[in-house]
N, C-alpha and C. Protein backbone atom coordinates (compact mmCIF):
# COMPACT_ATOMS: atom_id res chain seq x y z
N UNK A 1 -27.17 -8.35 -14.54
CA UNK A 1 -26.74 -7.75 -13.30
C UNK A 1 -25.52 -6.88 -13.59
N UNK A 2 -25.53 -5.45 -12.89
CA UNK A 2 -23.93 -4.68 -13.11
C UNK A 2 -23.36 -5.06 -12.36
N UNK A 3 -22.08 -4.67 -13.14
CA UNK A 3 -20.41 -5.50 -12.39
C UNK A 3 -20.24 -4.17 -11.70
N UNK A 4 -20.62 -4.51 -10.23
CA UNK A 4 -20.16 -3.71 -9.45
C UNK A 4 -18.61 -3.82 -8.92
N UNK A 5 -18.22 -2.68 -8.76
CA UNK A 5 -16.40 -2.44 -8.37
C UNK A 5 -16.85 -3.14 -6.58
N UNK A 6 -15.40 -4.21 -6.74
CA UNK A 6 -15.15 -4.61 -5.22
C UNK A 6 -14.94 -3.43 -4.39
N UNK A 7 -15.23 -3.28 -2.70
CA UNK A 7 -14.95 -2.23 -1.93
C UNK A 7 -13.44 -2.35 -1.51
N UNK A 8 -12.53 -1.67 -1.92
CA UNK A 8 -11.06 -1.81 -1.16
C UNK A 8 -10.97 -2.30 0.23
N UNK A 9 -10.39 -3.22 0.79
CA UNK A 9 -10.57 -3.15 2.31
C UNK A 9 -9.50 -4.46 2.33
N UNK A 10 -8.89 -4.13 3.95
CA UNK A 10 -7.76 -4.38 4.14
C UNK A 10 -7.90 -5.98 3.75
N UNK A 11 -7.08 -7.40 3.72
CA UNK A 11 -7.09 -8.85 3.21
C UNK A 11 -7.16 -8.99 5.12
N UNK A 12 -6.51 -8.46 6.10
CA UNK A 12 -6.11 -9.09 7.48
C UNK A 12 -6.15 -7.38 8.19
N UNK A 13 -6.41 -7.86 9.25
CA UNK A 13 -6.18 -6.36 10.28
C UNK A 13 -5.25 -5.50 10.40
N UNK A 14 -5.24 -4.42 10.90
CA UNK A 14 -3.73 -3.53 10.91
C UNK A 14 -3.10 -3.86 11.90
N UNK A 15 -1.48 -4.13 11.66
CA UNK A 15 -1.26 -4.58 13.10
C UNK A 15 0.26 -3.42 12.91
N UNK A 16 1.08 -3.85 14.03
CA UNK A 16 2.38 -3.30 13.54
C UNK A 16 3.08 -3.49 13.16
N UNK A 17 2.58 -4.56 12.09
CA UNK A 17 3.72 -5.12 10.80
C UNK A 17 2.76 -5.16 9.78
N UNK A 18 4.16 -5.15 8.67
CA UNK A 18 3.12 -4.92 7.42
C UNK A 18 1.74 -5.64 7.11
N UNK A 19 1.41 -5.39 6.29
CA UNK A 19 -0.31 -6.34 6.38
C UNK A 19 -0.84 -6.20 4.36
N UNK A 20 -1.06 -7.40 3.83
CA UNK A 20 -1.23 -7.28 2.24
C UNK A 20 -3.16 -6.55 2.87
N UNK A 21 -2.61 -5.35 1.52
CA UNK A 21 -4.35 -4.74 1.70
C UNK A 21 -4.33 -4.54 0.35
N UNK A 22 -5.68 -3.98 -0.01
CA UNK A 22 -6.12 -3.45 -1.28
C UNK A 22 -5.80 -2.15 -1.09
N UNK A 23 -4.84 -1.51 -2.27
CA UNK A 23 -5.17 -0.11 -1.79
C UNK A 23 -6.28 0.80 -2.61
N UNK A 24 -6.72 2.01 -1.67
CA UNK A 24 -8.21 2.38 -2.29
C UNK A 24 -7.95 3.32 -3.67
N UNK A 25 -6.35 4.11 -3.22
CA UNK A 25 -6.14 4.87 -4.23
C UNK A 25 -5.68 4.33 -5.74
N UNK A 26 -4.95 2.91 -5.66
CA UNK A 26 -4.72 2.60 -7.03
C UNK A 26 -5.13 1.14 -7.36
N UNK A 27 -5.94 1.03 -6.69
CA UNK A 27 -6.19 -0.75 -6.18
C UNK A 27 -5.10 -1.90 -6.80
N UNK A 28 -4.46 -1.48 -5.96
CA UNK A 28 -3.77 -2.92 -6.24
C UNK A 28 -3.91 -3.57 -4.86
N UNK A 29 -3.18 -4.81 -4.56
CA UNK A 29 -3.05 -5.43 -3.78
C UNK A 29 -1.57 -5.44 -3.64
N UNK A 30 -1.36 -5.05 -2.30
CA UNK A 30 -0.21 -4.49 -1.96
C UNK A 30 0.38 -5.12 -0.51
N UNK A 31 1.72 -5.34 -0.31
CA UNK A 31 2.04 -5.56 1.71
C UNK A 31 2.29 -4.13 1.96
N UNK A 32 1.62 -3.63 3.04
CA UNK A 32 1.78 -1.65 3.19
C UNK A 32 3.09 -1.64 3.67
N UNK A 33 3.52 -0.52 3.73
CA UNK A 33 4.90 0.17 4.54
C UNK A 33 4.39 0.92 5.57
N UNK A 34 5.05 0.61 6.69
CA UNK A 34 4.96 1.00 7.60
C UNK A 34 5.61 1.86 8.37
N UNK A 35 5.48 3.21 9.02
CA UNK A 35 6.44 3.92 9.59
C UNK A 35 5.62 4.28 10.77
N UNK A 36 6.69 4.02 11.94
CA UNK A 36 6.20 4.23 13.42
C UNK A 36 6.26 5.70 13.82
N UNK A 37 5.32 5.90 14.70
CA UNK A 37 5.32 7.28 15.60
C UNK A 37 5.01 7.08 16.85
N UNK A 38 5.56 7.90 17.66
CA UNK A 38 4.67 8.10 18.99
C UNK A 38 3.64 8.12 19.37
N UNK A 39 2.83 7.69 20.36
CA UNK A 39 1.37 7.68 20.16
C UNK A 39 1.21 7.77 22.05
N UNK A 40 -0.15 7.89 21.95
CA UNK A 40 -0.29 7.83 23.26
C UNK A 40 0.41 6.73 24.81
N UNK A 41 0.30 5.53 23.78
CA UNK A 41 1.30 4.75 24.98
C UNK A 41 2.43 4.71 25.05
N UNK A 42 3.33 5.44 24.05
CA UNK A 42 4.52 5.83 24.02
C UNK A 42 5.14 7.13 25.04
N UNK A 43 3.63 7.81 25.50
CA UNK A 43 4.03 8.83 26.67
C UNK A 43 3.70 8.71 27.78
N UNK A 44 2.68 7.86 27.91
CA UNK A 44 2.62 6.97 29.07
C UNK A 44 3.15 6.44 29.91
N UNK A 45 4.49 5.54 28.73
CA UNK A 45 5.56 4.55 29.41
C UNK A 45 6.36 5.94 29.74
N UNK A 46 7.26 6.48 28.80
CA UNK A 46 7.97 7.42 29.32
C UNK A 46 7.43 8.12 30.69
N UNK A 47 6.41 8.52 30.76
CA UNK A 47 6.03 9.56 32.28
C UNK A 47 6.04 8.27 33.10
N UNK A 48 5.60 7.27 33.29
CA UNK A 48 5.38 5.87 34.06
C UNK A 48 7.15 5.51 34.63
N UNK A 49 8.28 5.42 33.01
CA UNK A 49 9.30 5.47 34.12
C UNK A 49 10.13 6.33 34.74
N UNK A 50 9.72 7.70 33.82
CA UNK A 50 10.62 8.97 34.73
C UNK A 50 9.76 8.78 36.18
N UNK A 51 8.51 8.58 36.48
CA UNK A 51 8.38 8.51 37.55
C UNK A 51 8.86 7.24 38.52
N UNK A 52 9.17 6.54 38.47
CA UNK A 52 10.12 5.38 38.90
C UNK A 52 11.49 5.73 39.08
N UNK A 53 11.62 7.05 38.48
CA UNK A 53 13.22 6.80 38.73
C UNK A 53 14.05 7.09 37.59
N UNK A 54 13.46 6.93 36.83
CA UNK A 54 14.53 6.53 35.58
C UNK A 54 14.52 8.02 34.44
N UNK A 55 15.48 8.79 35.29
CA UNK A 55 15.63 10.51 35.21
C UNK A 55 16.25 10.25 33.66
N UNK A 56 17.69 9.76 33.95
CA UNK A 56 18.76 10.19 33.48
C UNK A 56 18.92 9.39 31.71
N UNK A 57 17.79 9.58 31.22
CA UNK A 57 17.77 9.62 29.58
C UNK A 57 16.89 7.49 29.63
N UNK A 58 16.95 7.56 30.38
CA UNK A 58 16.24 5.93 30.17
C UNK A 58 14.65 6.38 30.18
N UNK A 59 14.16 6.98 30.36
CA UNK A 59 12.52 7.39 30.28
C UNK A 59 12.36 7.53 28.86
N UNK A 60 13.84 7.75 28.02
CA UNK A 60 13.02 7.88 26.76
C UNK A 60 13.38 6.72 25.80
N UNK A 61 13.39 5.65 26.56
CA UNK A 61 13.76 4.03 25.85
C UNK A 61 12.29 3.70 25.02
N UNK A 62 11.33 4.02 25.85
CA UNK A 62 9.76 3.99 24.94
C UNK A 62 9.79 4.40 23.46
N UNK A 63 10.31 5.84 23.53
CA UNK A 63 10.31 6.23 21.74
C UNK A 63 10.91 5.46 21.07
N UNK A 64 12.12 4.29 21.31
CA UNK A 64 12.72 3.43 20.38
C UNK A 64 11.98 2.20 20.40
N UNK A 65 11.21 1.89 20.95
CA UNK A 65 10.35 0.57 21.05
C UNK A 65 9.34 0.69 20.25
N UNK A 66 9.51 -0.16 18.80
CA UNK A 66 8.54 0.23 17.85
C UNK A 66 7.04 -0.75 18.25
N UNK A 67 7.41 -1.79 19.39
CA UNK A 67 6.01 -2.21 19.96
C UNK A 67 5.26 -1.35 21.12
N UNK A 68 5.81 -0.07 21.02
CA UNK A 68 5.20 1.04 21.72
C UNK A 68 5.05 2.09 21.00
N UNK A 69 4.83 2.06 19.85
CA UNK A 69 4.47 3.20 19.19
C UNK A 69 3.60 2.69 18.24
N UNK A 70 3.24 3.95 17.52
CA UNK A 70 1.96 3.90 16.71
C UNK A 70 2.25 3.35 15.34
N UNK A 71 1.78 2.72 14.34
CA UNK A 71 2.15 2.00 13.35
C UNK A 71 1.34 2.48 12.22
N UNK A 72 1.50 3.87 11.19
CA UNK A 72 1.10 4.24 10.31
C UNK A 72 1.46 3.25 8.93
N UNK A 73 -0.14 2.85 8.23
CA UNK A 73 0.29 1.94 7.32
C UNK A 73 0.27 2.80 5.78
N UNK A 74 1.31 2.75 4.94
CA UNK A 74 1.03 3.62 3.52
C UNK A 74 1.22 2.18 2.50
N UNK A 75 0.76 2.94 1.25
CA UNK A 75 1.31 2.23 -0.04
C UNK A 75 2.18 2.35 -0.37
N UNK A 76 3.02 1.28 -0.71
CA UNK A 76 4.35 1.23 -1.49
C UNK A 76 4.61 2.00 -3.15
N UNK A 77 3.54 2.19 -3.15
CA UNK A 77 2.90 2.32 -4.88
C UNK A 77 2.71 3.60 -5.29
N UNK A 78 1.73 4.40 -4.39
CA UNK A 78 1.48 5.48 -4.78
C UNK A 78 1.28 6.36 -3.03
N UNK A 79 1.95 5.77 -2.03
CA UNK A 79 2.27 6.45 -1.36
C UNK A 79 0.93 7.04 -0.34
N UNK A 80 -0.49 6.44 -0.82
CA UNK A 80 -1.63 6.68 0.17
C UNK A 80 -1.81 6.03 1.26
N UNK A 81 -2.21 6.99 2.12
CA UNK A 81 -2.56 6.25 3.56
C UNK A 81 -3.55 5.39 3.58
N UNK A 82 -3.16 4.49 4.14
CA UNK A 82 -4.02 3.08 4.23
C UNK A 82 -4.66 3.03 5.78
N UNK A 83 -4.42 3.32 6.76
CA UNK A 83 -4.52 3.67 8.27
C UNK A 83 -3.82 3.18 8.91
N UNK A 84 -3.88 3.90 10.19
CA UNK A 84 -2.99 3.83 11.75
C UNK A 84 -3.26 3.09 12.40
N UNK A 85 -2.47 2.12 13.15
CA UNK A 85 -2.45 1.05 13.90
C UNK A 85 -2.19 2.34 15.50
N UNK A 86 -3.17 2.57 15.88
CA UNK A 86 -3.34 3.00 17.68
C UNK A 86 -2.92 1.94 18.58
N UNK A 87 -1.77 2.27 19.30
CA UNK A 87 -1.69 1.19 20.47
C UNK A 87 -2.83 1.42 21.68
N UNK A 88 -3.23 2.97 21.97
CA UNK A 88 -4.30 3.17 23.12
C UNK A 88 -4.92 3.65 22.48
């Protein structure tokens, strides 16, 4: 029988903390790095509380809430994208 190559794929789901995956580009087994962005429910909340009221620079408390933003996972190693954690 050939020794087929294992398929890279994550050990646990993407969440918005790090997560040990295989990576595809250098296979190792790795915990990813993670860097947050804005994402769709991050403009949501903001328009949700400028409309409430909340004019005067508090509408943009969402962009600092990294459990409201999007959670891009990379390698520590060689720096490939591993995928995006979507909150919506």
């Amino acid at each position: 029988m050939a020794n087929s190559q294992i398929p890279a794929v994550p050990l646990g789901p993407l969440s918005s903390r790090p997560v040990q995956v295989t990576c595809p580009s250098c296979q190792q087994v790795v915990v990813s790095q993670v860097d947050y962005s804005a994402g769709l429910l991050t403009y949501l909340f903001c328009g949700g509380l400028f409309l409430c009221g909340f004019v005067l620079g508090c509408c943009l408390i969402p962009f600092c809430v990294d459990r409201l933003r999007n959670a891009q996972h990379s390698c520590p190693s060689c720096k490939a994208l591993l995928g995006v954690h979507k909150r919506l």
